[in-house]
N, C-alpha and C. Protein backbone atom coordinates (compact mmCIF):
# COMPACT_ATOMS: atom_id res chain seq x y z
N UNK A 1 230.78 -59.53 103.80
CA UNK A 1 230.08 -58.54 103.03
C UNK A 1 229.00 -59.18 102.19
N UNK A 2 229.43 -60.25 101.76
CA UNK A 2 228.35 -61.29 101.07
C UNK A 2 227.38 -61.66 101.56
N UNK A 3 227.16 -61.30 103.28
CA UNK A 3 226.23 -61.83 104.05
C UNK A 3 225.54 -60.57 104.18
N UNK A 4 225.88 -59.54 104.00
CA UNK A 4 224.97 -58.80 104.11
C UNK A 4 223.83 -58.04 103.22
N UNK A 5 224.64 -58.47 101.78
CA UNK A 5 224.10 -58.44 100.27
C UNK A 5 223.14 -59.31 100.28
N UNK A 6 223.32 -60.63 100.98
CA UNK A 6 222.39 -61.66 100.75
C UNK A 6 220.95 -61.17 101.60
N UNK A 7 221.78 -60.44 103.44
CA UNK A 7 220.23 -60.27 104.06
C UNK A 7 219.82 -58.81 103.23
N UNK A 8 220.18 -58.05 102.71
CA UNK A 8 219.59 -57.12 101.67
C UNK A 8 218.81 -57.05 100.63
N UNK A 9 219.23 -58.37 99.99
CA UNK A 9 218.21 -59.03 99.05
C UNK A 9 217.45 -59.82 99.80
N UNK A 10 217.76 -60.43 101.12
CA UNK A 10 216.10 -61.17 101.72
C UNK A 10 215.22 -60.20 101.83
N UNK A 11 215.67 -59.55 102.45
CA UNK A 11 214.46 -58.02 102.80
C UNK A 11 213.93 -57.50 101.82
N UNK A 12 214.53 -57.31 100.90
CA UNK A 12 214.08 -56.35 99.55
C UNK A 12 213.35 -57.77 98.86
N UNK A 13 213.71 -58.84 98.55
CA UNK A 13 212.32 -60.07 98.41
C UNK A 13 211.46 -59.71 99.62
N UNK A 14 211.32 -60.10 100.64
CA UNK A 14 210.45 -60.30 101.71
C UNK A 14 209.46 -59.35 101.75
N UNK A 15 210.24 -57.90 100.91
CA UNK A 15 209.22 -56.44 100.91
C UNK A 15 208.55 -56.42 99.74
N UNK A 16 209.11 -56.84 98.70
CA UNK A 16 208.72 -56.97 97.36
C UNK A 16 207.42 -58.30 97.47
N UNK A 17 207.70 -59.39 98.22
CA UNK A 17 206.70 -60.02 98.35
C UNK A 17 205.06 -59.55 99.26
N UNK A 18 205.21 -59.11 100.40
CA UNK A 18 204.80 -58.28 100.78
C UNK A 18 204.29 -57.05 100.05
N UNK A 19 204.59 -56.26 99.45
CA UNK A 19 204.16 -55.38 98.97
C UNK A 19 203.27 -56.20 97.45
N UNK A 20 203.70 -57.16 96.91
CA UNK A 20 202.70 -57.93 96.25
C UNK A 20 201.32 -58.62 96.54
N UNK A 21 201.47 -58.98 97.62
CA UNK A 21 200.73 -59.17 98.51
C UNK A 21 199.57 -58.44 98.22
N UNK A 22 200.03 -57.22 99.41
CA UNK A 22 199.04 -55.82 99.20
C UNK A 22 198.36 -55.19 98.62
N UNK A 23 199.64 -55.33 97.12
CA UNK A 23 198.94 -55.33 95.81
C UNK A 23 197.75 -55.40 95.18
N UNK A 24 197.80 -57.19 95.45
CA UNK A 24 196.96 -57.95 94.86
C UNK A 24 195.73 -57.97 95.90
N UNK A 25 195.80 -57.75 97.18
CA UNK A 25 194.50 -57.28 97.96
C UNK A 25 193.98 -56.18 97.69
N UNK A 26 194.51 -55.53 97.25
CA UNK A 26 193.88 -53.72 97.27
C UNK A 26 193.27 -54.04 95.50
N UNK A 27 193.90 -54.48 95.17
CA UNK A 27 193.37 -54.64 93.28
C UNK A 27 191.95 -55.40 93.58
N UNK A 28 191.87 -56.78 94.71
CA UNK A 28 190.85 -57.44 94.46
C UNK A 28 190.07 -56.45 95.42
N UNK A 29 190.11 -55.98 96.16
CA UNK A 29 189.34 -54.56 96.98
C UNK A 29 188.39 -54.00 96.04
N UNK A 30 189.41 -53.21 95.59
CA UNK A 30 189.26 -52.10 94.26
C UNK A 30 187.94 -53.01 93.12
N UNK A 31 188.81 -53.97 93.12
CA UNK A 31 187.57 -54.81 91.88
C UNK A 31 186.85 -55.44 92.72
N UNK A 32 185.90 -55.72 93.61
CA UNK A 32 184.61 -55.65 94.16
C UNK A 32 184.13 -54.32 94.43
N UNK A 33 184.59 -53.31 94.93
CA UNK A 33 183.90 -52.30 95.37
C UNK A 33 183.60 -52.06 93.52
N UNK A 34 184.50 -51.74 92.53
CA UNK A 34 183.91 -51.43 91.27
C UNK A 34 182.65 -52.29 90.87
N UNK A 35 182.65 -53.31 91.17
CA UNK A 35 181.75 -54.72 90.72
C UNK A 35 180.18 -54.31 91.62
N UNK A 36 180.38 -53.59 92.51
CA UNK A 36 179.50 -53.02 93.38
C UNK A 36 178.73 -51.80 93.13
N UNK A 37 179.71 -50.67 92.63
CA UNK A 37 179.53 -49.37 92.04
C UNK A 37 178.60 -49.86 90.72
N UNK A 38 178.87 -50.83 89.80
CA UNK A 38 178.71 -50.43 88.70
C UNK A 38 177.06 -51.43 88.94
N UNK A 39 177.19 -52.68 89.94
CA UNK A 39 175.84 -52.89 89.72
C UNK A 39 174.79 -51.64 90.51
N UNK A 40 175.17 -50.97 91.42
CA UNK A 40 174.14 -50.34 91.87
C UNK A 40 173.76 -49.34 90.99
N UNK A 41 175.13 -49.01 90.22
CA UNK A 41 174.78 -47.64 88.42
C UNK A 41 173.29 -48.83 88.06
N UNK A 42 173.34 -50.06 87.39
CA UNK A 42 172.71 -50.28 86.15
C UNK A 42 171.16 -50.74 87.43
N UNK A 43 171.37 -51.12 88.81
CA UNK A 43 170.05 -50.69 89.42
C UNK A 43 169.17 -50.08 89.34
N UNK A 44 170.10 -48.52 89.70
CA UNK A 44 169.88 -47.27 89.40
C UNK A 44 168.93 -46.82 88.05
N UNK A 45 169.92 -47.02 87.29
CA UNK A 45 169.53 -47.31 85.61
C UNK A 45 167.72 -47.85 85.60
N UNK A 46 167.85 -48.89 86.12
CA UNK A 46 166.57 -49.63 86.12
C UNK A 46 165.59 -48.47 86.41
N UNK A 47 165.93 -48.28 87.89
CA UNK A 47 164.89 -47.81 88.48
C UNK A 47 164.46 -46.87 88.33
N UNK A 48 165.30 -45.56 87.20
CA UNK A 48 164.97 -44.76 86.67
C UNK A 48 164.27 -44.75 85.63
N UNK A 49 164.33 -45.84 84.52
CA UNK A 49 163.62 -46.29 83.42
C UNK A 49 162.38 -46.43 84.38
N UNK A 50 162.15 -47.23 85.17
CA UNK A 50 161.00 -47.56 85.46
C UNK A 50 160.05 -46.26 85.83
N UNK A 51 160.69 -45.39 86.26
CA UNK A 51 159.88 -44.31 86.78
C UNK A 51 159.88 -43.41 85.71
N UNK A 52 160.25 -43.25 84.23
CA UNK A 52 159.92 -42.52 83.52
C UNK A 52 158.93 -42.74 82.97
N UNK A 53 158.65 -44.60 82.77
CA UNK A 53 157.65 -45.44 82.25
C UNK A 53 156.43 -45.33 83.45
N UNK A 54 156.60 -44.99 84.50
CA UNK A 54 155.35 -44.30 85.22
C UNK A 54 154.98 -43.02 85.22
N UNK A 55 156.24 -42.37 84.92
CA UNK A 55 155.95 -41.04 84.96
C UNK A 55 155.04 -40.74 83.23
N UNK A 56 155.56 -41.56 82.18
CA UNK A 56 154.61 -41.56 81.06
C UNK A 56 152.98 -41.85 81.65
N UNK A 57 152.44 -43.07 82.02
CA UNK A 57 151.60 -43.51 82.09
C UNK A 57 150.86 -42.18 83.07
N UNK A 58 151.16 -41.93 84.10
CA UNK A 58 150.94 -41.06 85.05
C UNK A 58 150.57 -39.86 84.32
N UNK A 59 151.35 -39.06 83.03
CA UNK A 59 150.81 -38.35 82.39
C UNK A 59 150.00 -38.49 81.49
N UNK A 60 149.57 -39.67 80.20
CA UNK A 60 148.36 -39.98 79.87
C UNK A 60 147.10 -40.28 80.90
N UNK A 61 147.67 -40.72 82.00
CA UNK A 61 146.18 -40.44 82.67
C UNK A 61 145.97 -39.22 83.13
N UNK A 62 146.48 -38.47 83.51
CA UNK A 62 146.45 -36.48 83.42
C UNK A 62 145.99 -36.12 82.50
N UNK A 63 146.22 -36.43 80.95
CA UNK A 63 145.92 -35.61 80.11
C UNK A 63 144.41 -36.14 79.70
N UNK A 64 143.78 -37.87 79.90
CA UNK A 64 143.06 -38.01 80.04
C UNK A 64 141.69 -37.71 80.73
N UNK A 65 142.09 -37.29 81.73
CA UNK A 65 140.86 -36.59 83.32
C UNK A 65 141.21 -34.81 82.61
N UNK A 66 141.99 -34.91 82.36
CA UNK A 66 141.86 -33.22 81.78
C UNK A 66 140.56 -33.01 80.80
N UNK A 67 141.23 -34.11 79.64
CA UNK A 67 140.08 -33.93 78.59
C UNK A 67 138.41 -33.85 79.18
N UNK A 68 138.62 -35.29 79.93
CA UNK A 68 137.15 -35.77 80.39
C UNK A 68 136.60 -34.23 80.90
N UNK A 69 137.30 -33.34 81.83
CA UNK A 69 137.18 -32.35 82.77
C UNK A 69 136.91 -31.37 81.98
N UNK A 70 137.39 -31.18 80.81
CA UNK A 70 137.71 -30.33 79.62
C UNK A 70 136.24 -30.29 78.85
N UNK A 71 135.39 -31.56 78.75
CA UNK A 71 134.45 -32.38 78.07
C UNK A 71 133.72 -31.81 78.39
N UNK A 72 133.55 -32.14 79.88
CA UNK A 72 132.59 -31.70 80.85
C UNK A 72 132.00 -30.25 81.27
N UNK A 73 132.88 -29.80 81.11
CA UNK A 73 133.10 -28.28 81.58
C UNK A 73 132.08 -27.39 80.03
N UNK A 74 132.26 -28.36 78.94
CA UNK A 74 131.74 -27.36 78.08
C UNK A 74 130.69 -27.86 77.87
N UNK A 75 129.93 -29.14 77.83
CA UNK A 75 128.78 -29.52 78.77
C UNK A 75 128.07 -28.53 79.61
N UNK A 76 128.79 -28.34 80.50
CA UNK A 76 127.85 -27.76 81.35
C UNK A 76 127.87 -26.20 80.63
N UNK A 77 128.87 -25.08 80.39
CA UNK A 77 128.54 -24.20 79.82
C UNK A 77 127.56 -24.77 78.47
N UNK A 78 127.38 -25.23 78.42
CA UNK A 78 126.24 -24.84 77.13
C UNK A 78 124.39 -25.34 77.86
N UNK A 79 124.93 -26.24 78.71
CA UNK A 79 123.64 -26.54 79.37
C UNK A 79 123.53 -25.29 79.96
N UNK A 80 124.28 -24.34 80.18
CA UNK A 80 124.64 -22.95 81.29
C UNK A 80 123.28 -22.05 80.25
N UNK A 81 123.94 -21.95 78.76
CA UNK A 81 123.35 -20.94 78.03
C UNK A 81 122.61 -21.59 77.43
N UNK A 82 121.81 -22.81 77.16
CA UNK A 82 120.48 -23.27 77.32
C UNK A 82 119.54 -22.68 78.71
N UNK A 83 119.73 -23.00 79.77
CA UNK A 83 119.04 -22.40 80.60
C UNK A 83 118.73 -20.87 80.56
N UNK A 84 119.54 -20.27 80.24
CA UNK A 84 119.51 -18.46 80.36
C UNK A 84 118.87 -18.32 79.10
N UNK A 85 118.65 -19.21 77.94
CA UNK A 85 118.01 -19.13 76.89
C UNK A 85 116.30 -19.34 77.21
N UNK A 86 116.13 -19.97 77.94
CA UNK A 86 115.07 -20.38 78.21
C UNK A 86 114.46 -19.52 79.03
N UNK A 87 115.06 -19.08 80.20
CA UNK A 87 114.63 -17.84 81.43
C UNK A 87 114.63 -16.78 80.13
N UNK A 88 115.13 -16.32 79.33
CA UNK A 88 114.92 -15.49 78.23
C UNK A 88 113.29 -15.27 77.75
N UNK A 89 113.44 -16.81 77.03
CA UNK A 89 112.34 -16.96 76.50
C UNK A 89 110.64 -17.01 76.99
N UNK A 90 111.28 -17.63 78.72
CA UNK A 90 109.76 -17.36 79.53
C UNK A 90 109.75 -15.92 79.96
N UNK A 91 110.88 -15.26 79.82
CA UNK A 91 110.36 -13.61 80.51
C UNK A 91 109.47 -13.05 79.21
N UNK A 92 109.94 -13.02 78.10
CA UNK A 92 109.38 -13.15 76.85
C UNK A 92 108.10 -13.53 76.62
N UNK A 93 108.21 -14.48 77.42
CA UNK A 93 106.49 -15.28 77.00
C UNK A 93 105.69 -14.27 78.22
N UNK A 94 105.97 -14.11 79.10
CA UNK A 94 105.31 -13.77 80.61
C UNK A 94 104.80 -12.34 80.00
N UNK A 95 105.86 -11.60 79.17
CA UNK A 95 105.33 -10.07 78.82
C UNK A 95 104.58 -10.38 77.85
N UNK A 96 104.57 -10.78 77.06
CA UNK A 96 103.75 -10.98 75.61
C UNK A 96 102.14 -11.80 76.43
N UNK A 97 102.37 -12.29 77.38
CA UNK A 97 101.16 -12.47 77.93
C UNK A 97 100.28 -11.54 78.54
N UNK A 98 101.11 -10.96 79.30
CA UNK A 98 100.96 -10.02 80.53
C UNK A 98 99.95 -8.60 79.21
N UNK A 99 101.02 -8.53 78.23
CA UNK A 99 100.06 -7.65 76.91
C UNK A 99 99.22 -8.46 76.26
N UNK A 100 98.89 -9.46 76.08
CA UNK A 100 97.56 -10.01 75.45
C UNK A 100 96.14 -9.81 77.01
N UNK A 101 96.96 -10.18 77.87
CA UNK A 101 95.70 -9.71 78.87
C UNK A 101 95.61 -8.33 79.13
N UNK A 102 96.23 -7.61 79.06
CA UNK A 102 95.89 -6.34 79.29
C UNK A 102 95.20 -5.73 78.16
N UNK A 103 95.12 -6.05 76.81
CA UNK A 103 94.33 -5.86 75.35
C UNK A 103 93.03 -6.72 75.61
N UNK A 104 93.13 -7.57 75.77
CA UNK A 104 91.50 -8.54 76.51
C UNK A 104 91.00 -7.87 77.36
N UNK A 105 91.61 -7.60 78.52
CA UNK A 105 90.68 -6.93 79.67
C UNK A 105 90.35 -5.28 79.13
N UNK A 106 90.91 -4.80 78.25
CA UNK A 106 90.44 -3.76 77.99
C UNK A 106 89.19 -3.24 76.74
């Protein structure tokens, strides 16, 4: 009966070792794949910082070509109503002529 207590406890060591074993593979598993997860997070991390820091820059130069565009635009409206000021002023001149010659020739 002693012999069979003894192969009962080999087995139950032999499984217990074994199952330590396993253990300790699946733990060192587990801790690379985490060691893996967490560098591709602070990658990640990076590469998102980096693209907010373009996505900043990317919008000062937007808001920059806006202005310039913005600049420009009222530039030209006023060069717009300079010109129509002027076609004003020669229709103006053309009649006020058009009546000084017609008071001369008469």
């Amino acid at each position: 009966m002693q012999t069979s207590f003894e192969s009962i406890n080999q087995q139950i060591s032999a499984f217990q070792s074994y199952f330590d074993s396993w253990a300790a593979n699946k733990s060192a598993q587990l801790e690379g794949s985490v060691k893996q997860h967490k560098q591709k997070y602070a990658n990640d991390l990076g590469l998102i910082q980096h693209l907010k820091q373009e996505e900043l820059i990317f919008k000062k130069k937007a808001q920059t070509v806006y202005d310039l565009c913005e600049k420009e635009r009222k530039e030209i409206d006023q060069a717009c109503s300079e010109v129509e000021n002027l076609k004003k002023n020669e229709e103006n001149l053309l009649k006020k002529t058009q009546k000084l010659k017609e008071q001369y020739n008469k």
